[in-house]
PDB file of N, CA and C in Angstrom:
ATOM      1  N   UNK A   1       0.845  -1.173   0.000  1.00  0.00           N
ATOM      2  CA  UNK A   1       0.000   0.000   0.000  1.00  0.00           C
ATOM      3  C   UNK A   1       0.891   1.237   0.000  1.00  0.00           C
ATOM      4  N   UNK A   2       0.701   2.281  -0.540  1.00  0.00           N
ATOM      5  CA  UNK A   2       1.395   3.465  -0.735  1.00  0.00           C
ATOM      6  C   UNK A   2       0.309   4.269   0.133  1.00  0.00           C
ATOM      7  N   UNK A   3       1.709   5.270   0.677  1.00  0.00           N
ATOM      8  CA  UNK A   3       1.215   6.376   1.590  1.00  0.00           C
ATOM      9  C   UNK A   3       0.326   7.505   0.264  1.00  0.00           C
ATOM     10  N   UNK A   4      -0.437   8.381   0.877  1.00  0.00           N
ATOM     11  CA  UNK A   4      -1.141   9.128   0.449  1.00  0.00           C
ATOM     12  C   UNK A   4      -0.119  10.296   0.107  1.00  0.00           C
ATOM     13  N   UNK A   5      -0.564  11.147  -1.393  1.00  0.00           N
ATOM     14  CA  UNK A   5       0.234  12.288  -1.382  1.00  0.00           C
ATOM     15  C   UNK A   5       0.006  13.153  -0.766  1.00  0.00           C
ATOM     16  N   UNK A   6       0.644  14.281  -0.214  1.00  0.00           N
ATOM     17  CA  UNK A   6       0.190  15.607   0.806  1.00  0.00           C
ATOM     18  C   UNK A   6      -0.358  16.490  -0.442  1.00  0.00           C
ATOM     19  N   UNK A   7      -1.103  17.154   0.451  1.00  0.00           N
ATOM     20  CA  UNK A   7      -2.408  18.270  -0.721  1.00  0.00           C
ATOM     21  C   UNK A   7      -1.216  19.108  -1.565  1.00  0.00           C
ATOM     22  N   UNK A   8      -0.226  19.807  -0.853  1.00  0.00           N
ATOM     23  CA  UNK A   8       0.730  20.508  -1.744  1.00  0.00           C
ATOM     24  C   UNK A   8       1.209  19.412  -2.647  1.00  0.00           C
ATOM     25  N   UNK A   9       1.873  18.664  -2.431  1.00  0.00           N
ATOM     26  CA  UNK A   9       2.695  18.100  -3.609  1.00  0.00           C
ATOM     27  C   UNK A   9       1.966  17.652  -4.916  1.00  0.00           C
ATOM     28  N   UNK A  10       0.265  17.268  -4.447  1.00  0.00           N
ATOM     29  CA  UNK A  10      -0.556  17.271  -5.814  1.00  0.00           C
ATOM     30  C   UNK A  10      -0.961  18.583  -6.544  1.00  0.00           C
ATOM     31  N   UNK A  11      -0.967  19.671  -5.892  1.00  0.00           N
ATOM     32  CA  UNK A  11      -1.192  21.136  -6.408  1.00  0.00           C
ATOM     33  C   UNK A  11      -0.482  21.445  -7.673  1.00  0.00           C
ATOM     34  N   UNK A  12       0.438  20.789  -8.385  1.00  0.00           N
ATOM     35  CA  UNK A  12       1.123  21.244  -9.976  1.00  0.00           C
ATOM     36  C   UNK A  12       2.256  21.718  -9.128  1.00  0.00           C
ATOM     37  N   UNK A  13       2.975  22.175 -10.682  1.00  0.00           N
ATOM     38  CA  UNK A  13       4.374  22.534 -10.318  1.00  0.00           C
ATOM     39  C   UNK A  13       4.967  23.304  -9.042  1.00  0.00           C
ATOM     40  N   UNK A  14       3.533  24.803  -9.049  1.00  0.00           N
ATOM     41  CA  UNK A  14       3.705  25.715  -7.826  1.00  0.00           C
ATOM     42  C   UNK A  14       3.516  24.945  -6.336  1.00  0.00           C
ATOM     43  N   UNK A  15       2.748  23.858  -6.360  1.00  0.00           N
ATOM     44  CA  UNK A  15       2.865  23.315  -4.984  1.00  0.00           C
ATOM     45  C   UNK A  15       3.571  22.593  -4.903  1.00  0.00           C
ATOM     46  N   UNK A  16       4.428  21.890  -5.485  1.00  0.00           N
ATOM     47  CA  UNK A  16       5.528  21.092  -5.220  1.00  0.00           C
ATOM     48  C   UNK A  16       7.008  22.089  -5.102  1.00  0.00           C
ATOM     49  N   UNK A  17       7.129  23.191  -5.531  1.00  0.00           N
ATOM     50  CA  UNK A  17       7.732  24.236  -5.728  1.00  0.00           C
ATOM     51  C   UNK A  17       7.814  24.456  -4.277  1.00  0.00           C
ATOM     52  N   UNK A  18       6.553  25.057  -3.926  1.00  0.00           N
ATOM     53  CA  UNK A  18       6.407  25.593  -2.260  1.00  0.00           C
ATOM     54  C   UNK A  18       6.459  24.027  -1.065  1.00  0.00           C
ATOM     55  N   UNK A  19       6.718  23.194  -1.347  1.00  0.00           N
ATOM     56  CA  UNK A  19       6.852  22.145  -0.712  1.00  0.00           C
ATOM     57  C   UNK A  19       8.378  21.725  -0.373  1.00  0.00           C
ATOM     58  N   UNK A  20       8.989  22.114  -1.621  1.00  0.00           N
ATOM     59  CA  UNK A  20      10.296  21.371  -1.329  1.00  0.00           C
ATOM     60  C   UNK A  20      11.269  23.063  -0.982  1.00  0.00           C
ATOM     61  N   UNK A  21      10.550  24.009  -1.068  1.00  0.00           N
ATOM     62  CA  UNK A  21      11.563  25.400  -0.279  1.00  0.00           C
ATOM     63  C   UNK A  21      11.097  25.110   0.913  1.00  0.00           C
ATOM     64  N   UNK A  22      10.033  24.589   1.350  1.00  0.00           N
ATOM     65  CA  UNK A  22       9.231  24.402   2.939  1.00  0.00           C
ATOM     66  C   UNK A  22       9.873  23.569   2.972  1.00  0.00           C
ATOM     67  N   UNK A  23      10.271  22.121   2.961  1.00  0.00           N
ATOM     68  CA  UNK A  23      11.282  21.193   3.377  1.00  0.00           C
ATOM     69  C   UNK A  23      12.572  21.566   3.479  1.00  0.00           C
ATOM     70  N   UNK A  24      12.993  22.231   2.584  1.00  0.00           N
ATOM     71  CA  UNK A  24      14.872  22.951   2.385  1.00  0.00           C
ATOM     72  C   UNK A  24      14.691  24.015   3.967  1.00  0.00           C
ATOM     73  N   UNK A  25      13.163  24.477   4.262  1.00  0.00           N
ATOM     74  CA  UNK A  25      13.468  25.698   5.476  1.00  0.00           C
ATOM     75  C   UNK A  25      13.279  24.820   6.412  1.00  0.00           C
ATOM     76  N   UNK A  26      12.671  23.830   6.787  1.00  0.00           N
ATOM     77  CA  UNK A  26      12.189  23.343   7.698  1.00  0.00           C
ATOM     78  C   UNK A  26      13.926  22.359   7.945  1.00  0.00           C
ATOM     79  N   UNK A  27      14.502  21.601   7.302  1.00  0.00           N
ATOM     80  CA  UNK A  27      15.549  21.251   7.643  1.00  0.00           C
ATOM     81  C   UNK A  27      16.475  21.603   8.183  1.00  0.00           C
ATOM     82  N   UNK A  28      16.743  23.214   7.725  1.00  0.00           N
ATOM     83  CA  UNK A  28      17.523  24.319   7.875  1.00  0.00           C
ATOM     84  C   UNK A  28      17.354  24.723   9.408  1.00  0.00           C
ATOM     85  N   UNK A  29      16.374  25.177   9.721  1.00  0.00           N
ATOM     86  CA  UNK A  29      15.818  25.335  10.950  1.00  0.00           C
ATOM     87  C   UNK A  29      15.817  24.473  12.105  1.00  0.00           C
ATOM     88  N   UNK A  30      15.413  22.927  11.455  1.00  0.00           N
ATOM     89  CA  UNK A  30      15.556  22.150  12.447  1.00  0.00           C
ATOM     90  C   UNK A  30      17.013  22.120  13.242  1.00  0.00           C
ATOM     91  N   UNK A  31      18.263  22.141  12.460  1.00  0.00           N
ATOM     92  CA  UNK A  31      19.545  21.569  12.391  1.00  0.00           C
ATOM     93  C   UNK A  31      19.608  22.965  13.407  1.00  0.00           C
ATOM     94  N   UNK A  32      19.206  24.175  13.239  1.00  0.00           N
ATOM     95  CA  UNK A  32      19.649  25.082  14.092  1.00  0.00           C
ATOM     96  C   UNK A  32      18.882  25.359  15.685  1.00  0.00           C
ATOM     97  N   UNK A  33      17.736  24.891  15.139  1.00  0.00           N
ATOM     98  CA  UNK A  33      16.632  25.010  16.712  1.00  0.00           C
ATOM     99  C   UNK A  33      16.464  23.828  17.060  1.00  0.00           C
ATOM    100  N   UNK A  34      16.446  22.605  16.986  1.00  0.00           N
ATOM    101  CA  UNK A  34      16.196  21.252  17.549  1.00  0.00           C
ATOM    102  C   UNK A  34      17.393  21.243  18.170  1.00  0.00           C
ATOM    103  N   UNK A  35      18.435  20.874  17.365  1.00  0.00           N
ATOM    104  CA  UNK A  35      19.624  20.626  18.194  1.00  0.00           C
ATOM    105  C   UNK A  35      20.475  21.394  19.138  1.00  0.00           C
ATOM    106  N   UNK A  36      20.327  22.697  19.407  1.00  0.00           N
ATOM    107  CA  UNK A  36      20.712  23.282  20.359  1.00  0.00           C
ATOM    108  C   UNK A  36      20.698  22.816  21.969  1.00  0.00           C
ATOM    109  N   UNK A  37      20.792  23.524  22.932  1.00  0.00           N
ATOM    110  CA  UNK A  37      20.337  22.713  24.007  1.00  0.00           C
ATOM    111  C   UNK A  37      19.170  23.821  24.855  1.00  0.00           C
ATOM    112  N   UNK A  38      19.241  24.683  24.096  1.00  0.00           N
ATOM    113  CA  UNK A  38      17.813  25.825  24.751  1.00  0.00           C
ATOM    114  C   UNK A  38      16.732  24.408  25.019  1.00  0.00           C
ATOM    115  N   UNK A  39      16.101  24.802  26.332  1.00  0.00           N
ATOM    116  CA  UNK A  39      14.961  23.822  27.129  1.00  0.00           C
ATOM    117  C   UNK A  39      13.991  23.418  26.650  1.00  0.00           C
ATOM    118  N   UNK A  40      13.426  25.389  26.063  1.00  0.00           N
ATOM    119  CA  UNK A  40      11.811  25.301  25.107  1.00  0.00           C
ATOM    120  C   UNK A  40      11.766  25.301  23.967  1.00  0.00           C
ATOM    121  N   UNK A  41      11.915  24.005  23.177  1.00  0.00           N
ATOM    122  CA  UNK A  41      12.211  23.748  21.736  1.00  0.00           C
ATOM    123  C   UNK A  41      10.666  23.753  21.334  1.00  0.00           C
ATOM    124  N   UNK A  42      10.248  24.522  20.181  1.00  0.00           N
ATOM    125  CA  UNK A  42       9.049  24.046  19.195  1.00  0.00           C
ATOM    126  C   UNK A  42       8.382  22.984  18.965  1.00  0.00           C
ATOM    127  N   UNK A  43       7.613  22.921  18.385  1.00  0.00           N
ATOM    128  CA  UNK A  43       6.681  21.711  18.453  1.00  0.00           C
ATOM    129  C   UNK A  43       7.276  21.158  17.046  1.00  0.00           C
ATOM    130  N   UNK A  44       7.930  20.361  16.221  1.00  0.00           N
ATOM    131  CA  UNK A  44       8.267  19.940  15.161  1.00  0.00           C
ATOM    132  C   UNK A  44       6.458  19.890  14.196  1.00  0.00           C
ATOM    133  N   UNK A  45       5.826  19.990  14.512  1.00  0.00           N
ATOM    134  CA  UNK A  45       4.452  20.269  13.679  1.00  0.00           C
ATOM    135  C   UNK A  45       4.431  21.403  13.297  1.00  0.00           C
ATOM    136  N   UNK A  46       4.476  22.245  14.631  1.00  0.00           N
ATOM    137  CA  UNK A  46       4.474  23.994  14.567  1.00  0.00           C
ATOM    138  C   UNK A  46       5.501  24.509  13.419  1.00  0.00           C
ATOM    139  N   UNK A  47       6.768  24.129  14.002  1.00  0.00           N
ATOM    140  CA  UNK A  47       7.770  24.755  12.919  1.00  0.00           C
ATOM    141  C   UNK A  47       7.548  24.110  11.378  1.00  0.00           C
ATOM    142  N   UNK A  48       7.004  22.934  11.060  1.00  0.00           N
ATOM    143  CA  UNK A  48       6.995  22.597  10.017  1.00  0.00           C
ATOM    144  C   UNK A  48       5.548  23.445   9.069  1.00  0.00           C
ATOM    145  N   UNK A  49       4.111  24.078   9.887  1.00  0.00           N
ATOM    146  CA  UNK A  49       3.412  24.895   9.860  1.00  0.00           C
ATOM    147  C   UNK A  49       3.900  26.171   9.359  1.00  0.00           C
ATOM    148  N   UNK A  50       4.925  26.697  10.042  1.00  0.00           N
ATOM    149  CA  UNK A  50       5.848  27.969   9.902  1.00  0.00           C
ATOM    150  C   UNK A  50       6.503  28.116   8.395  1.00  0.00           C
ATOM    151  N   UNK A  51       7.044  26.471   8.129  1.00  0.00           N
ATOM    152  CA  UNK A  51       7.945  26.854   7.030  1.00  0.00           C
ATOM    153  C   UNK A  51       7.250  26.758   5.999  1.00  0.00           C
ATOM    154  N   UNK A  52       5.812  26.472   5.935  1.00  0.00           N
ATOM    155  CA  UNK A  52       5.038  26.109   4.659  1.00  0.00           C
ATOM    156  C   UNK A  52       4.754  27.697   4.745  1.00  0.00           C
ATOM    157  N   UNK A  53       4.441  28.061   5.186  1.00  0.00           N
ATOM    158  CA  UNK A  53       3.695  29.956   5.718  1.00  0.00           C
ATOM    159  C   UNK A  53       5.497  30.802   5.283  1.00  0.00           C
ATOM    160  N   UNK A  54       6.229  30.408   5.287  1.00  0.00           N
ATOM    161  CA  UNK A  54       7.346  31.132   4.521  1.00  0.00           C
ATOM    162  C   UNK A  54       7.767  30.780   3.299  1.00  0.00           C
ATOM    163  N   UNK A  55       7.787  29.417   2.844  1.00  0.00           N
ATOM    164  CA  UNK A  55       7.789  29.332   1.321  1.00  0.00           C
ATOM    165  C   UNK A  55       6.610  29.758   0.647  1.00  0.00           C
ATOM    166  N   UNK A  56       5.607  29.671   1.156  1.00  0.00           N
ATOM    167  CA  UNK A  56       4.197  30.238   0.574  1.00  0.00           C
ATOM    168  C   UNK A  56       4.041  31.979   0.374  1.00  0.00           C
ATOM    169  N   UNK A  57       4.662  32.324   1.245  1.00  0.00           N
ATOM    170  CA  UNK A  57       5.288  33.931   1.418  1.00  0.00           C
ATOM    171  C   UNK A  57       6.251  34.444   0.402  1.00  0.00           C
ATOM    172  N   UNK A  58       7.254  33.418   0.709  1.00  0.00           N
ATOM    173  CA  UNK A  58       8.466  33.607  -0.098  1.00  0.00           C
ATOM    174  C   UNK A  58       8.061  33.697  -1.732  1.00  0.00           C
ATOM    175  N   UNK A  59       7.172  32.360  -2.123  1.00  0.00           N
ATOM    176  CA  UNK A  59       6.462  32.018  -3.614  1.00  0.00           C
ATOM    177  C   UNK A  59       5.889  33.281  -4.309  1.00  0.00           C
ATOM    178  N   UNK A  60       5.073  33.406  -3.047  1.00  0.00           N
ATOM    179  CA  UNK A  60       4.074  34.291  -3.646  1.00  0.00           C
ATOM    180  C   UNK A  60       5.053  35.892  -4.020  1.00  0.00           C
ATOM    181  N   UNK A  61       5.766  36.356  -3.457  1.00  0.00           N
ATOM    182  CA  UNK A  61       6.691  37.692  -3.046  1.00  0.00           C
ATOM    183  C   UNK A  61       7.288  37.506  -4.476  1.00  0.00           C
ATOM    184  N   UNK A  62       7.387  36.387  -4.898  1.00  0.00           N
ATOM    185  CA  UNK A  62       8.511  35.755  -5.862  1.00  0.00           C
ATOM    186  C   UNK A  62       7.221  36.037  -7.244  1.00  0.00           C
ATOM    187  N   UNK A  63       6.601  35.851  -7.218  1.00  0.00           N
ATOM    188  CA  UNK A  63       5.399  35.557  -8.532  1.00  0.00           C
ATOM    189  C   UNK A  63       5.073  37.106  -8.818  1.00  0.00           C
ATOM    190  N   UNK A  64       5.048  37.984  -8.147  1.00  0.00           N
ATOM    191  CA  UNK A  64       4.851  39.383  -7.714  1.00  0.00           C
ATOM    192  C   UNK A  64       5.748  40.414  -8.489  1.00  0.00           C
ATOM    193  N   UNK A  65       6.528  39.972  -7.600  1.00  0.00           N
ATOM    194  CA  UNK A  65       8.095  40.874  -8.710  1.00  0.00           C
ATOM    195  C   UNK A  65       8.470  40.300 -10.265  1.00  0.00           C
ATOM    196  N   UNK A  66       8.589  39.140 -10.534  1.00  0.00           N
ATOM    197  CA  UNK A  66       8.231  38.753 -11.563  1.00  0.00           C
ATOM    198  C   UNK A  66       7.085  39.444 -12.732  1.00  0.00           C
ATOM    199  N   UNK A  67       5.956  39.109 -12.073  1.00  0.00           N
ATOM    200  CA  UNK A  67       4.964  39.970 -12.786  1.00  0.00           C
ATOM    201  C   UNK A  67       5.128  42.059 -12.795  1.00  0.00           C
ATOM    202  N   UNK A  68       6.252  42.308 -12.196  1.00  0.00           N
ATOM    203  CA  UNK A  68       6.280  43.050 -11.792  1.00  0.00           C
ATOM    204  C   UNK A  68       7.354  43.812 -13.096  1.00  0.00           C
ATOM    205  N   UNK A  69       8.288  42.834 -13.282  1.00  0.00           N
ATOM    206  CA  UNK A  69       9.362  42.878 -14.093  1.00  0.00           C
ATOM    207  C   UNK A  69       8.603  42.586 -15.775  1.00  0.00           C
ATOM    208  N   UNK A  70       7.983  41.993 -15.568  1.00  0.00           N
ATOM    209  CA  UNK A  70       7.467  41.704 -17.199  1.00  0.00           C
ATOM    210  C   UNK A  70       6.670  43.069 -17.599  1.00  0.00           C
ATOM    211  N   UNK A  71       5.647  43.746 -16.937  1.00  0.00           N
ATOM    212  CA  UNK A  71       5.318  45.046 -17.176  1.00  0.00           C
ATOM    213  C   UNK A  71       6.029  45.812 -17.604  1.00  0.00           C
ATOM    214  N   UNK A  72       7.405  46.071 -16.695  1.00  0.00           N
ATOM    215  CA  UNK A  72       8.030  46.870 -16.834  1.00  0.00           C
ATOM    216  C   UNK A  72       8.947  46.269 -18.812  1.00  0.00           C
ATOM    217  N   UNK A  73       9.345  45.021 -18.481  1.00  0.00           N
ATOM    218  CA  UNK A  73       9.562  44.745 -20.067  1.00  0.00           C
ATOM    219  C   UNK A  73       8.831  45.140 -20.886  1.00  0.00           C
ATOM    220  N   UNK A  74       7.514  45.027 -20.772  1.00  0.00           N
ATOM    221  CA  UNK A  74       6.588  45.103 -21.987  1.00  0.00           C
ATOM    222  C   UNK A  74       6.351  46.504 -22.276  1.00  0.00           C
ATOM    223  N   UNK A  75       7.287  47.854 -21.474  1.00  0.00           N
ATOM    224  CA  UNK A  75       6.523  48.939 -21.604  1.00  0.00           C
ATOM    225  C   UNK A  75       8.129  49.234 -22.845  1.00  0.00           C
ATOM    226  N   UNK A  76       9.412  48.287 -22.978  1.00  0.00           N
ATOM    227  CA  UNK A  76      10.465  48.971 -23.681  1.00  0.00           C
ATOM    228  C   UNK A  76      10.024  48.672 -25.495  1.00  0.00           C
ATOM    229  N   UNK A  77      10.056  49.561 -26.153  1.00  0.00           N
ATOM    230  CA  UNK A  77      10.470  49.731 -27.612  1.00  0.00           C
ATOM    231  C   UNK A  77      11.079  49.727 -28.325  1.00  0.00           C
ATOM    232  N   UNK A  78      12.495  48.788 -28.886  1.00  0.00           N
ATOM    233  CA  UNK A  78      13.330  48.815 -29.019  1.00  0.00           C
ATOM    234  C   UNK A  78      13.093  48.932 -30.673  1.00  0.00           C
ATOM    235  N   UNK A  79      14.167  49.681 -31.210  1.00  0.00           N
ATOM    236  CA  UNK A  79      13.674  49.428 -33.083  1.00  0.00           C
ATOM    237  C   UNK A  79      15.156  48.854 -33.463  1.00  0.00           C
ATOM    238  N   UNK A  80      15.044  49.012 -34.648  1.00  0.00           N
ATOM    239  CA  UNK A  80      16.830  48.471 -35.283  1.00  0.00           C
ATOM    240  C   UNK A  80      17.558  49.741 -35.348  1.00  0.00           C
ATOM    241  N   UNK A  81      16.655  50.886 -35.689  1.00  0.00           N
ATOM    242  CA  UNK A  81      17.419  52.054 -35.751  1.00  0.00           C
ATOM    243  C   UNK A  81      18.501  52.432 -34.296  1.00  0.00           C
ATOM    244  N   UNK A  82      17.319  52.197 -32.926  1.00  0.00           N
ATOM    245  CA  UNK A  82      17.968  52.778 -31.631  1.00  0.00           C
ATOM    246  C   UNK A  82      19.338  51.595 -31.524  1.00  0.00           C
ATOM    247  N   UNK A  83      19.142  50.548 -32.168  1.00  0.00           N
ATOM    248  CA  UNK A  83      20.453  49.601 -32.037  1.00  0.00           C
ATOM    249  C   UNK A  83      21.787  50.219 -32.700  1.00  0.00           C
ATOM    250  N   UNK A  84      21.292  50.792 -33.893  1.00  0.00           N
ATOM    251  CA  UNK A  84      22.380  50.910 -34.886  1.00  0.00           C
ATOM    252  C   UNK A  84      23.206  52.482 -34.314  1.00  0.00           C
ATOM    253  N   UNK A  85      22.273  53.322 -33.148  1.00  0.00           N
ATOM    254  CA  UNK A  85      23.167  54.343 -32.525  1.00  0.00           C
ATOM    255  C   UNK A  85      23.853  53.885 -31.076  1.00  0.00           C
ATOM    256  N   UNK A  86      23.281  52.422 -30.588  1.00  0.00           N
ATOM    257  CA  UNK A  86      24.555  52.080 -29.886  1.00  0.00           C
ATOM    258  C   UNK A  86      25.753  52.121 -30.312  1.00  0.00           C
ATOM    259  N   UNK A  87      25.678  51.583 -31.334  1.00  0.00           N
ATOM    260  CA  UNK A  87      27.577  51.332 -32.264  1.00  0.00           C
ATOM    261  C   UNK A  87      28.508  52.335 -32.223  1.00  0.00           C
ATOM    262  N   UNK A  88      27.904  53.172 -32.112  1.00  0.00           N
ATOM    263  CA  UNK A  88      28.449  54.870 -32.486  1.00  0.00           C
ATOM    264  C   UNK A  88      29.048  55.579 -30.739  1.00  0.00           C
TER     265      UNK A  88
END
Protein backbone atom coordinates (compact mmCIF):
# COMPACT_ATOMS: atom_id res chain seq x y z
CA UNK A 1 0.00 0.00 0.00
CA UNK A 2 1.39 3.47 -0.74
CA UNK A 3 1.22 6.38 1.59
CA UNK A 4 -1.14 9.13 0.45
CA UNK A 5 0.23 12.29 -1.38
CA UNK A 6 0.19 15.61 0.81
CA UNK A 7 -2.41 18.27 -0.72
CA UNK A 8 0.73 20.51 -1.74
CA UNK A 9 2.69 18.10 -3.61
CA UNK A 10 -0.56 17.27 -5.81
CA UNK A 11 -1.19 21.14 -6.41
CA UNK A 12 1.12 21.24 -9.98
CA UNK A 13 4.37 22.53 -10.32
CA UNK A 14 3.71 25.72 -7.83
CA UNK A 15 2.87 23.31 -4.98
CA UNK A 16 5.53 21.09 -5.22
CA UNK A 17 7.73 24.24 -5.73
CA UNK A 18 6.41 25.59 -2.26
CA UNK A 19 6.85 22.14 -0.71
CA UNK A 20 10.30 21.37 -1.33
CA UNK A 21 11.56 25.40 -0.28
CA UNK A 22 9.23 24.40 2.94
CA UNK A 23 11.28 21.19 3.38
CA UNK A 24 14.87 22.95 2.38
CA UNK A 25 13.47 25.70 5.48
CA UNK A 26 12.19 23.34 7.70
CA UNK A 27 15.55 21.25 7.64
CA UNK A 28 17.52 24.32 7.87
CA UNK A 29 15.82 25.34 10.95
CA UNK A 30 15.56 22.15 12.45
CA UNK A 31 19.55 21.57 12.39
CA UNK A 32 19.65 25.08 14.09
CA UNK A 33 16.63 25.01 16.71
CA UNK A 34 16.20 21.25 17.55
CA UNK A 35 19.62 20.63 18.19
CA UNK A 36 20.71 23.28 20.36
CA UNK A 37 20.34 22.71 24.01
CA UNK A 38 17.81 25.83 24.75
CA UNK A 39 14.96 23.82 27.13
CA UNK A 40 11.81 25.30 25.11
CA UNK A 41 12.21 23.75 21.74
CA UNK A 42 9.05 24.05 19.19
CA UNK A 43 6.68 21.71 18.45
CA UNK A 44 8.27 19.94 15.16
CA UNK A 45 4.45 20.27 13.68
CA UNK A 46 4.47 23.99 14.57
CA UNK A 47 7.77 24.75 12.92
CA UNK A 48 7.00 22.60 10.02
CA UNK A 49 3.41 24.89 9.86
CA UNK A 50 5.85 27.97 9.90
CA UNK A 51 7.94 26.85 7.03
CA UNK A 52 5.04 26.11 4.66
CA UNK A 53 3.69 29.96 5.72
CA UNK A 54 7.35 31.13 4.52
CA UNK A 55 7.79 29.33 1.32
CA UNK A 56 4.20 30.24 0.57
CA UNK A 57 5.29 33.93 1.42
CA UNK A 58 8.47 33.61 -0.10
CA UNK A 59 6.46 32.02 -3.61
CA UNK A 60 4.07 34.29 -3.65
CA UNK A 61 6.69 37.69 -3.05
CA UNK A 62 8.51 35.76 -5.86
CA UNK A 63 5.40 35.56 -8.53
CA UNK A 64 4.85 39.38 -7.71
CA UNK A 65 8.10 40.87 -8.71
CA UNK A 66 8.23 38.75 -11.56
CA UNK A 67 4.96 39.97 -12.79
CA UNK A 68 6.28 43.05 -11.79
CA UNK A 69 9.36 42.88 -14.09
CA UNK A 70 7.47 41.70 -17.20
CA UNK A 71 5.32 45.05 -17.18
CA UNK A 72 8.03 46.87 -16.83
CA UNK A 73 9.56 44.74 -20.07
CA UNK A 74 6.59 45.10 -21.99
CA UNK A 75 6.52 48.94 -21.60
CA UNK A 76 10.46 48.97 -23.68
CA UNK A 77 10.47 49.73 -27.61
CA UNK A 78 13.33 48.81 -29.02
CA UNK A 79 13.67 49.43 -33.08
CA UNK A 80 16.83 48.47 -35.28
CA UNK A 81 17.42 52.05 -35.75
CA UNK A 82 17.97 52.78 -31.63
CA UNK A 83 20.45 49.60 -32.04
CA UNK A 84 22.38 50.91 -34.89
CA UNK A 85 23.17 54.34 -32.52
CA UNK A 86 24.55 52.08 -29.89
CA UNK A 87 27.58 51.33 -32.26
CA UNK A 88 28.45 54.87 -32.49
Amino acid sequence: MTAPTPPAASAGPAGSAVRELAARIYVELVGRVMLTSAENKPNPVDLAKYCYKLADAFESIERDAQKDALAKMAKYDVKVDDMTNWKK
